[in-house]
Protein backbone atom coordinates (compact mmCIF):
# COMPACT_ATOMS: atom_id res chain seq x y z
CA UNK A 1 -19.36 -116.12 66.08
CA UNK A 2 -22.35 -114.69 67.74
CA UNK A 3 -22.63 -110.98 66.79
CA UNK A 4 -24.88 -108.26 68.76
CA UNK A 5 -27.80 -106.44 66.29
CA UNK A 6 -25.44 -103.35 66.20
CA UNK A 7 -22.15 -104.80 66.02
CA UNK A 8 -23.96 -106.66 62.43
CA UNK A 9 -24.99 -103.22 61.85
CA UNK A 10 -21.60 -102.08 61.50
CA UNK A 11 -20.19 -104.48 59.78
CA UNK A 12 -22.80 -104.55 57.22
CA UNK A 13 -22.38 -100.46 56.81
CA UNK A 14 -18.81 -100.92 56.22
CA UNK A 15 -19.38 -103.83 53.54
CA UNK A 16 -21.78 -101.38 51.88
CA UNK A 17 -19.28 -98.62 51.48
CA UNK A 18 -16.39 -101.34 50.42
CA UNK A 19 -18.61 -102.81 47.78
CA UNK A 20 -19.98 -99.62 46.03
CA UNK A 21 -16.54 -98.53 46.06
CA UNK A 22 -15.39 -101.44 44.25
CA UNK A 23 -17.92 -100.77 41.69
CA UNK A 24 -20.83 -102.92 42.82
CA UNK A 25 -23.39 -100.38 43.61
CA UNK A 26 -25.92 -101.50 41.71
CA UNK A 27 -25.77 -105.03 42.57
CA UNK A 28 -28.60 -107.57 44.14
CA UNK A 29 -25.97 -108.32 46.68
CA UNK A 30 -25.67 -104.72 48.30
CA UNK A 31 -29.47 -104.16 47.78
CA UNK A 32 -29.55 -106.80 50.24
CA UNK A 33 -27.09 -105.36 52.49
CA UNK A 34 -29.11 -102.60 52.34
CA UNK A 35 -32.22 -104.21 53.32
CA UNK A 36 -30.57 -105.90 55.87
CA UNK A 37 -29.19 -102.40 57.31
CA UNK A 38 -32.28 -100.79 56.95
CA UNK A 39 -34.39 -103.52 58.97
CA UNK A 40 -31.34 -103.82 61.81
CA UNK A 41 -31.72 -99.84 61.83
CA UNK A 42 -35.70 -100.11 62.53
CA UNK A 43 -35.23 -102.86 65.17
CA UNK A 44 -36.57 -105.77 63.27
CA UNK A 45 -34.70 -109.29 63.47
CA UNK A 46 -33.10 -110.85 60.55
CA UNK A 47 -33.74 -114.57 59.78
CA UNK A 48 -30.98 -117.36 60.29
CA UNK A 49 -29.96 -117.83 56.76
CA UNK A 50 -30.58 -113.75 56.08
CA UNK A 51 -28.04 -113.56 59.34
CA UNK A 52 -25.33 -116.13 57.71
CA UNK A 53 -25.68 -114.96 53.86
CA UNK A 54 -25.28 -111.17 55.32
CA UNK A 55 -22.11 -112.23 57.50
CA UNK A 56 -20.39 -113.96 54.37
CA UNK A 57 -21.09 -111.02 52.19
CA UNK A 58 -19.44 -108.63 55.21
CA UNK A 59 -16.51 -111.32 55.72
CA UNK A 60 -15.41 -111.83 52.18
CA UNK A 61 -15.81 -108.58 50.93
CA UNK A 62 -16.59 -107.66 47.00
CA UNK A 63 -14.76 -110.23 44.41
CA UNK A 64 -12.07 -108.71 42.32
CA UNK A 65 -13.40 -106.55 39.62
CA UNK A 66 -13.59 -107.42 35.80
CA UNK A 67 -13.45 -105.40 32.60
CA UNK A 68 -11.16 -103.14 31.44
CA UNK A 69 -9.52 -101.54 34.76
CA UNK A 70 -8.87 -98.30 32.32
CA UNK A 71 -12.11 -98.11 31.18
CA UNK A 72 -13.33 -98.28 34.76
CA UNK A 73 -11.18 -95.67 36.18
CA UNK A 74 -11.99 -93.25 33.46
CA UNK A 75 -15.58 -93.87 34.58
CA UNK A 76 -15.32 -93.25 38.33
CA UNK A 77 -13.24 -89.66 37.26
CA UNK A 78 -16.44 -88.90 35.26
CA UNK A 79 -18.95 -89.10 37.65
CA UNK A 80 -17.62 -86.43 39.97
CA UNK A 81 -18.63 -84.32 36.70
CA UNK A 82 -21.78 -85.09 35.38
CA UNK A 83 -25.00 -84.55 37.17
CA UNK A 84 -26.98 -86.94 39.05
CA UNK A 85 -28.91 -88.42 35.89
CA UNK A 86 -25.50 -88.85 34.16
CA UNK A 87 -23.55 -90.21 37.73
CA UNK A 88 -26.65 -92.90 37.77
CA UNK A 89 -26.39 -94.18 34.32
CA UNK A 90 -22.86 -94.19 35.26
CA UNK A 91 -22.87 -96.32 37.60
CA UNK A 92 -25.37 -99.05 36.31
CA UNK A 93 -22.99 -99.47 33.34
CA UNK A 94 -19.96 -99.93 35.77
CA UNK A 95 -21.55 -102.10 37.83
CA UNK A 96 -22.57 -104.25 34.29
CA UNK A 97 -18.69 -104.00 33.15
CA UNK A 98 -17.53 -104.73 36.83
CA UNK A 99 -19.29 -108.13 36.84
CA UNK A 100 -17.18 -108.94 33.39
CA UNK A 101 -21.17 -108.31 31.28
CA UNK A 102 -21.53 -106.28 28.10
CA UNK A 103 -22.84 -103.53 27.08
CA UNK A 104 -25.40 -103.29 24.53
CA UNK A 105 -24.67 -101.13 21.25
CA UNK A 106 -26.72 -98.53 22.82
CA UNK A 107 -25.26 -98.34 26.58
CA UNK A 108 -21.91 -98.21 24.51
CA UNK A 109 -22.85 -95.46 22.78
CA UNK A 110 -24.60 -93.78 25.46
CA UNK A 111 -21.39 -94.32 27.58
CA UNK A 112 -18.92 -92.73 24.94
CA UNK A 113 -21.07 -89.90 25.58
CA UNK A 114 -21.59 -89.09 29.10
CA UNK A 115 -17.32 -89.61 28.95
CA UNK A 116 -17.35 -87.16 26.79
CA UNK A 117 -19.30 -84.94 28.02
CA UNK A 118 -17.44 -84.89 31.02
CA UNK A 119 -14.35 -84.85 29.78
CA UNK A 120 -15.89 -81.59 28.08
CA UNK A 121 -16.83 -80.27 31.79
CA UNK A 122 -13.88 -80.79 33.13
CA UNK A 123 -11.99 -79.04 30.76
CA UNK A 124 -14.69 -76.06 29.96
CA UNK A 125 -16.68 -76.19 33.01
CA UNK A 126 -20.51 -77.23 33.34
CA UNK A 127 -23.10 -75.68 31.12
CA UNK A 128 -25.25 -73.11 31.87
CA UNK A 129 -27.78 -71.68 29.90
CA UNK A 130 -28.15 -68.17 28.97
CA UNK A 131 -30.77 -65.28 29.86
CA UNK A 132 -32.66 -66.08 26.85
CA UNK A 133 -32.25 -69.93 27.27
CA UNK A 134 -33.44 -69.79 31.11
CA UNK A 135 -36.50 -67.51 30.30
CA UNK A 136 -37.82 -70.06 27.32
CA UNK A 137 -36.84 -72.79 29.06
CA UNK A 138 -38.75 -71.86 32.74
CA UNK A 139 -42.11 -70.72 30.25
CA UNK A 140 -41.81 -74.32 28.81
CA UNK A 141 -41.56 -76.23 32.00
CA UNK A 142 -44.25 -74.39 33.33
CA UNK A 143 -46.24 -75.05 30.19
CA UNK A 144 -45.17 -78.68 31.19
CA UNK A 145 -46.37 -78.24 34.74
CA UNK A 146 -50.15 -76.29 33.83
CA UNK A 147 -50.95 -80.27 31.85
CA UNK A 148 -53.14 -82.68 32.74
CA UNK A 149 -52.24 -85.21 35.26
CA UNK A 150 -53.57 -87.98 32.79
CA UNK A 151 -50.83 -86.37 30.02
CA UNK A 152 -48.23 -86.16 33.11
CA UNK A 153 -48.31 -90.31 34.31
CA UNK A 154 -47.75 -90.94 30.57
CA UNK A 155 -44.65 -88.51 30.13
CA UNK A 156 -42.42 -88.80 33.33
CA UNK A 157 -39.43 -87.70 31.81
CA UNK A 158 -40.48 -84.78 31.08
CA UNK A 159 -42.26 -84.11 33.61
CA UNK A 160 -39.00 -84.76 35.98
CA UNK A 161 -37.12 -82.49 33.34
CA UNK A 162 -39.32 -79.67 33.52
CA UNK A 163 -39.43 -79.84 37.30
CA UNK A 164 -35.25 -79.68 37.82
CA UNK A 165 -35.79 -76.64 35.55
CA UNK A 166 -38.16 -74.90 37.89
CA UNK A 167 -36.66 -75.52 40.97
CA UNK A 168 -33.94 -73.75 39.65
CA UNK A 169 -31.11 -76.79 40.52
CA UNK A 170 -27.86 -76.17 39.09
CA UNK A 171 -28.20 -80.23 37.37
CA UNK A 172 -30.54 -78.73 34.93
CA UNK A 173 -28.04 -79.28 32.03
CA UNK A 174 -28.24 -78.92 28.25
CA UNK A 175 -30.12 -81.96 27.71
CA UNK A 176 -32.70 -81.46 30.13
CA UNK A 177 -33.54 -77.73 29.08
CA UNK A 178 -33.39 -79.09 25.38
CA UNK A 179 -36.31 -81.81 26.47
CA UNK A 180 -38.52 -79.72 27.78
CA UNK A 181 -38.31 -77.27 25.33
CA UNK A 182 -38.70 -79.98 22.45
CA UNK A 183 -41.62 -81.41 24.00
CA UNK A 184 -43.56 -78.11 23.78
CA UNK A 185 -42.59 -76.79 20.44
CA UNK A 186 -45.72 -74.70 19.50
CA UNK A 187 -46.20 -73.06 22.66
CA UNK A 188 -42.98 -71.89 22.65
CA UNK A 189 -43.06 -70.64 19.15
CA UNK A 190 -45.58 -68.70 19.95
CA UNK A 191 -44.21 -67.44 22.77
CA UNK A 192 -41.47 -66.15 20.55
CA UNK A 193 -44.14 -64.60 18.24
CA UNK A 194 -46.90 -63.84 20.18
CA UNK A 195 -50.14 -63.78 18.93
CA UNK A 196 -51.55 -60.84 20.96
CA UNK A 197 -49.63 -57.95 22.33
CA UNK A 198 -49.86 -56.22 26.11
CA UNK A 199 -52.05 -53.45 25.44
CA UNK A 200 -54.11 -54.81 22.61
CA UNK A 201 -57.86 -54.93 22.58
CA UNK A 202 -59.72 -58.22 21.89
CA UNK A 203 -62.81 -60.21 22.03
CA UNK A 204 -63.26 -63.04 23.91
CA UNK A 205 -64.71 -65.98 21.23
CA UNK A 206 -66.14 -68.19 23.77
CA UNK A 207 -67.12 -68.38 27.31
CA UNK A 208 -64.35 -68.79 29.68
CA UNK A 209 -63.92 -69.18 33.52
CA UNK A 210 -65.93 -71.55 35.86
CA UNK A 211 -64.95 -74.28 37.72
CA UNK A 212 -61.50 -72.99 39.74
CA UNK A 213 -60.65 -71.60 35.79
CA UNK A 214 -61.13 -68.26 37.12
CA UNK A 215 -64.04 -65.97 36.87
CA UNK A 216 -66.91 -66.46 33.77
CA UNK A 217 -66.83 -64.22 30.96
CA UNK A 218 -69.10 -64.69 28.19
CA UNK A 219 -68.41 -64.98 24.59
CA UNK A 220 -68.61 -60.99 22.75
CA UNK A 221 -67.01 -59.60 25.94
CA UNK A 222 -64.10 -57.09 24.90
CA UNK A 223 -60.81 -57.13 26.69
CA UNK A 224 -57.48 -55.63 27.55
CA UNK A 225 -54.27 -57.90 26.97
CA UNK A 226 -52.22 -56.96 30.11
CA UNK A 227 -48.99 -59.30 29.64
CA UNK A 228 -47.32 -61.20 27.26
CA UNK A 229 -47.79 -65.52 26.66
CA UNK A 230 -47.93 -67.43 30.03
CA UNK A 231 -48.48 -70.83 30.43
CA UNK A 232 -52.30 -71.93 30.80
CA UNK A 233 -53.49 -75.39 31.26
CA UNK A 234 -50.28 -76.94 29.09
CA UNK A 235 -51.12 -74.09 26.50
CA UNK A 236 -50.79 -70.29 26.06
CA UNK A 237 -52.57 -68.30 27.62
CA UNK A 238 -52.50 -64.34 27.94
CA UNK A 239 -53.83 -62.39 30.77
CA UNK A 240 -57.00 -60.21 29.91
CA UNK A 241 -58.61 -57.70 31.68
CA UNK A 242 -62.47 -58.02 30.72
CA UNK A 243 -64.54 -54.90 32.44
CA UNK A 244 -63.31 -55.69 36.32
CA UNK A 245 -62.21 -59.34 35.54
CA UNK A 246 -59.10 -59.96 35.89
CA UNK A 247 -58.12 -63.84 34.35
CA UNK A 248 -55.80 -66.07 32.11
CA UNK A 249 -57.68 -67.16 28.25
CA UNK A 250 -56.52 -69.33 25.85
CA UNK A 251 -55.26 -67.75 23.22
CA UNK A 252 -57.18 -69.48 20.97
CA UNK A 253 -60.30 -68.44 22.45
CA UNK A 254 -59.31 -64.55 21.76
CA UNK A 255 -60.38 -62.79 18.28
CA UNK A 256 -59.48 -59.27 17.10
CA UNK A 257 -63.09 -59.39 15.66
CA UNK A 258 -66.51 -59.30 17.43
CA UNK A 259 -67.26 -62.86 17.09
CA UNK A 260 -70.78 -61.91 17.27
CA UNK A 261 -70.66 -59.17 14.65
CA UNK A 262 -69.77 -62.68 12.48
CA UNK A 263 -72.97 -64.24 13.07
């Protein structure tokens, strides 16, 4: 039967939602459907056996199931209460039990957990971090932000971690907070125990500034801590006021000594 571009379009929607429902989200065959959908939606013409393998997959709808249908249930109730990190790694392992596959030992394990942990939200509600947490955990993504790009393509975890953090998103759980703060241990040590407090006089050690790094100060200036740790260029930093210069140092390129006084 002939069909008309949006009467396939239809169809194929419908087959999406009926297949992800039976547990096939993450499934070659849907990605297709998707494909499909999304070149029907942009006006572009499917091929003949793109046309027929599409219609089949809409007319016979997903097969039955496998794997334990408990096991599978108790996984659907969990996603409405994890995150979207936990709701993905969810569903890849239901789609994996759905087609009657194993799991490794460690998507097992890792599955045992996110259950658990939402069984744990659903009975005490979601996690949220304290005062204290929430300050040392925004200072640590931004510490995480201020790095490199070169350090950033080589850590995007974190990087994604530290960013839910600082755009303040509700999905920042536990786990997430406890990454980014991991990943950063010494600067937030220090910013625990600073090394310099507001108010305190210091020397600068070496020349700072230049190049969009704020303005130059040479090395032997003295300055006047004005705030407590911040994060500066994936270290700490503390803001100085040298003379009328107002910038961010290292604070490993601060001294309580004259460092030419040591020469």
């Amino acid at each position: 039967m002939r069909k008309s571009a949006q009467q396939r379009a239809q169809d194929t929607q419908a087959a999406i939602a009926l297949w992800e429902a039976a547990g096939f989200r993450v499934d070659r065959r849907v990605a297709f459907m998707r494909d499909c959908l999304l070149r029907l939606g942009r006006g572009k013409g499917l091929s003949t056996k793109q046309r027929e393998w599409l219609d089949t997959l809409c007319a016979e709808g997903p097969p039955t199931p496998k794997g334990d249908p408990a096991l599978l249930a108790r996984i659907v109730h969990a996603s409405a209460h994890l995150d979207t990190r936990g709701r993905e790694a969810l569903e890849s392992m239901r789609s994996t039990i759905t087609r009657g596959w194993k799991l490794s030992d460690k998507q097992a394990a890792f599955l045992t957990k996110l259950l658990d942990e939402a069984e744990r939200i659903a009975t005490h509600g979601r996690w949220k971090p304290s005062p204290e947490t929430r300050a040392v955990g925004l200072f640590a993504a931004k510490v995480v932000d201020s790095r490199p790009m070169g350090w950033k393509g080589t850590h995007p975890g974190t990087v994604t971690a530290a960013n839910r953090i600082l755009s303040g998103a509700e999905e920042a759980d536990e786990w997430t907070y406890n990454k980014v703060i991991s990943s950063v241990g010494p600067a937030v040590r220090e910013y625990h125990k600073p090394k310099f407090e507001e108010g305190e006089l210091v020397w600068i050690a070496a020349s700072v500034g230049g190049y969009q790094h704020g303005p130059v100060i040479p090395a032997g200036t003295m300055a006047l801590v004005t705030g407590g740790p911040t994060a500066h260029l994936g270290e700490v930093g503390y803001p100085v006021l040298a003379g009328d210069k107002a910038t961010v140092v290292n604070g490993k390129l601060l001294d309580r000594r004259n460092p030419k006084a040591l020469i």
